[in-house]
Protein backbone atom coordinates (compact mmCIF):
# COMPACT_ATOMS: atom_id res chain seq x y z
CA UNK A 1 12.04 23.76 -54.61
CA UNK A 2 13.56 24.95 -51.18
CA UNK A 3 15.77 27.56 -51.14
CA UNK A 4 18.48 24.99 -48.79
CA UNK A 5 17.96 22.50 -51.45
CA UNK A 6 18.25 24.52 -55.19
CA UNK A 7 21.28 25.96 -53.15
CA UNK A 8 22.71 22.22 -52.47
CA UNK A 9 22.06 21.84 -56.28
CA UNK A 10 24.16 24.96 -57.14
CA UNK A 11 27.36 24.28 -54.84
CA UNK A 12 26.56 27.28 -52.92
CA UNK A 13 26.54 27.48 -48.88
CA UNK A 14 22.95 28.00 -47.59
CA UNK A 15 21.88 30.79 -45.99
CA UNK A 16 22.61 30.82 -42.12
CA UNK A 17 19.58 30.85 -39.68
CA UNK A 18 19.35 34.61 -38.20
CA UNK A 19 20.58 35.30 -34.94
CA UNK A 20 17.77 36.62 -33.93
CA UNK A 21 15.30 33.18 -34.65
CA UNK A 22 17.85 30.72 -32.59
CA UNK A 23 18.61 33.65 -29.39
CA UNK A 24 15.17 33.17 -28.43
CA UNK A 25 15.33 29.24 -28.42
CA UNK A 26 16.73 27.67 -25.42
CA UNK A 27 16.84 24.11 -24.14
CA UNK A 28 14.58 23.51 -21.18
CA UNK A 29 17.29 22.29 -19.23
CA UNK A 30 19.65 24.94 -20.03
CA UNK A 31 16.85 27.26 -18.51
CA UNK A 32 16.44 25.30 -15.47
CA UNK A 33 20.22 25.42 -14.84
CA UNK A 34 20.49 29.22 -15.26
CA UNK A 35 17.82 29.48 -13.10
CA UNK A 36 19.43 27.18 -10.19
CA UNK A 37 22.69 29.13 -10.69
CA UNK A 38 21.03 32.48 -10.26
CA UNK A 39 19.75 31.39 -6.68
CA UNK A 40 22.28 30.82 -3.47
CA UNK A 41 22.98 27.63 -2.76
CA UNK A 42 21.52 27.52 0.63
CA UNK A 43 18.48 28.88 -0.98
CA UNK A 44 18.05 25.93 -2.84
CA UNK A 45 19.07 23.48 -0.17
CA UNK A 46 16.35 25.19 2.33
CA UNK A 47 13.92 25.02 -0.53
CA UNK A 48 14.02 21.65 -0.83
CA UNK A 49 14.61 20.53 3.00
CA UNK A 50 11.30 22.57 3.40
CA UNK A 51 9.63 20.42 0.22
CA UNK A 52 10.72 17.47 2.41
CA UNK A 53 9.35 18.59 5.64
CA UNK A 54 6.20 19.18 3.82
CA UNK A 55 5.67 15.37 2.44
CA UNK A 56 6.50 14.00 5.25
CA UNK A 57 3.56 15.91 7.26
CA UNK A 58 1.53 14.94 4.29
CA UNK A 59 2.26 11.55 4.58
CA UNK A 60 1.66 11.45 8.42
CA UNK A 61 -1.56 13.19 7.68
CA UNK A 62 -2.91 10.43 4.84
CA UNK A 63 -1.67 7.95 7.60
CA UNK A 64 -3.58 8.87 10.25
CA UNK A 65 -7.22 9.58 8.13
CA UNK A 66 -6.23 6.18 6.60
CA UNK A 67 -6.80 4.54 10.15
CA UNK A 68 -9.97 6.68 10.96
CA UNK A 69 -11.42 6.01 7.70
CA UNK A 70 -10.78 1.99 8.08
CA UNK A 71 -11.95 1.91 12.04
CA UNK A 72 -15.57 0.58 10.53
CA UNK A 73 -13.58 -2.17 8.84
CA UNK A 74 -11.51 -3.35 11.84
CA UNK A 75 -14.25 -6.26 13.08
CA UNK A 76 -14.50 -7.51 8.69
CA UNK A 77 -10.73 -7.80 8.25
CA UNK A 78 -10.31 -9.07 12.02
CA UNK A 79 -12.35 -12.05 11.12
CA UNK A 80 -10.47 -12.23 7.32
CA UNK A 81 -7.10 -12.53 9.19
CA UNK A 82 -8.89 -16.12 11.05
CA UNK A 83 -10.42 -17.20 8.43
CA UNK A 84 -6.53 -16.77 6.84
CA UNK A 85 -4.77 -18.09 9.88
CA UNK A 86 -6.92 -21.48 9.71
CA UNK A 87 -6.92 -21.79 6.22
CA UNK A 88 -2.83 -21.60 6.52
CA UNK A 89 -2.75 -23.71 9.52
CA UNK A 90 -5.30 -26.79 7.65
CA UNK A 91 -2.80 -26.21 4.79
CA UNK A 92 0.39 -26.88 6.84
CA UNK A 93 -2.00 -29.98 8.37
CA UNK A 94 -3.92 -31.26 5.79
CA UNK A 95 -4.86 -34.74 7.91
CA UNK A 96 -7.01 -32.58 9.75
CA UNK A 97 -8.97 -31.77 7.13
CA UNK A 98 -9.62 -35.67 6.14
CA UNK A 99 -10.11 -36.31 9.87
CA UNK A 100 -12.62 -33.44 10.22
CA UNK A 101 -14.42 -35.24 6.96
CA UNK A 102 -13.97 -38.81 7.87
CA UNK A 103 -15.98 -37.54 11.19
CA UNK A 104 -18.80 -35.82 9.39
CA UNK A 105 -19.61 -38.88 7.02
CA UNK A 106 -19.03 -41.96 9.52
CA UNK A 107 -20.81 -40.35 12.02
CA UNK A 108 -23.89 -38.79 12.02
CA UNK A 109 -24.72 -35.10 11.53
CA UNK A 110 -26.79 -34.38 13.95
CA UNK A 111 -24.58 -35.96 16.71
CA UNK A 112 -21.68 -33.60 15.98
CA UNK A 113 -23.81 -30.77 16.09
CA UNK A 114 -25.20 -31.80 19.59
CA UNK A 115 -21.49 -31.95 20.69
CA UNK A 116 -20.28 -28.75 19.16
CA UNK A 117 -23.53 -27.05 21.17
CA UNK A 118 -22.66 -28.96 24.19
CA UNK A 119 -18.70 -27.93 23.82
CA UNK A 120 -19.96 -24.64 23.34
CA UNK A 121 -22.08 -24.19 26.32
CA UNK A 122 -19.46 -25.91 28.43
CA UNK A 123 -16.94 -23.66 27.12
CA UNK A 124 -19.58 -20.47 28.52
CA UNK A 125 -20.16 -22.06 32.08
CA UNK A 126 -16.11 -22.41 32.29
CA UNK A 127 -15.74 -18.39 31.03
CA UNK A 128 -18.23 -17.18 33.97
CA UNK A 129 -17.12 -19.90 36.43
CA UNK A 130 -13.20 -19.28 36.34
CA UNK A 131 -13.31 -15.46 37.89
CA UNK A 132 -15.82 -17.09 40.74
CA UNK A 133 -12.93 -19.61 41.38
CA UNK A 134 -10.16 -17.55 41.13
CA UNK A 135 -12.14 -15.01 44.23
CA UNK A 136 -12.48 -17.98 46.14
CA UNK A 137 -8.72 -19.11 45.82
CA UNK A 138 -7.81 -15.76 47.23
């Protein structure tokens, strides 16, 4: 049986720890607080303004390789944002959807694709066309 316990048994007062096991057993906290109290307080206040400076110039540095590294992606996630903005838009106007089908099976699919090359080649002419106008307005 333990010593603490036969001595519960008896009546008698167990043995106190020795001074010398609990002095070297101290808190973590209590440690850290000495510690702090040993230093000036401006010490610790420049420590830390200094810890602060230093994130912040890390952070501006993982900014800025964040934007070089993601220049190759800049044409991907352009074209993600549209595809986005006109899947929002056909949300917020759903009859064009229906209208855009209703076209496609009433008419015939190779006459919309004649007009969406003829719209398209219109809308080229009018892109080289307008800066020739606009000289000759001058």
């Amino acid at each position: 049986m333990p010593a603490a316990l036969q001595s519960a048994l008896a009546g008698t007062a167990p043995e106190p720890f020795s001074s010398s096991s609990t002095a070297s057993f101290e808190p973590r906290r209590a440690q850290t607080k000495h510690a702090l109290q040993s230093v000036p307080r401006t010490d610790i206040e420049r420590t830390r303004a200094d810890r602060k400076r230093q994130l912040i110039l890390k952070g501006r540095l993982l900014r800025a390789h964040l934007m070089h590294a993601s220049q190759p992606l800049a044409g991907t996630l352009t074209t993600g944002e549209s595809a986005f903005k006109i899947a929002s838009r056909i949300r917020q106007h759903p009859e064009w959807l229906a209208a855009g089908l209703a076209a496609v099976l009433l008419l015939q699919p190779r006459r919309i694709s004649g007009w969406l090359r003829d719209a398209r080649h219109g809308l080229r002419m009018s892109q080289q066309l307008l800066p020739l106008l606009s000289v000759l307005r001058r």
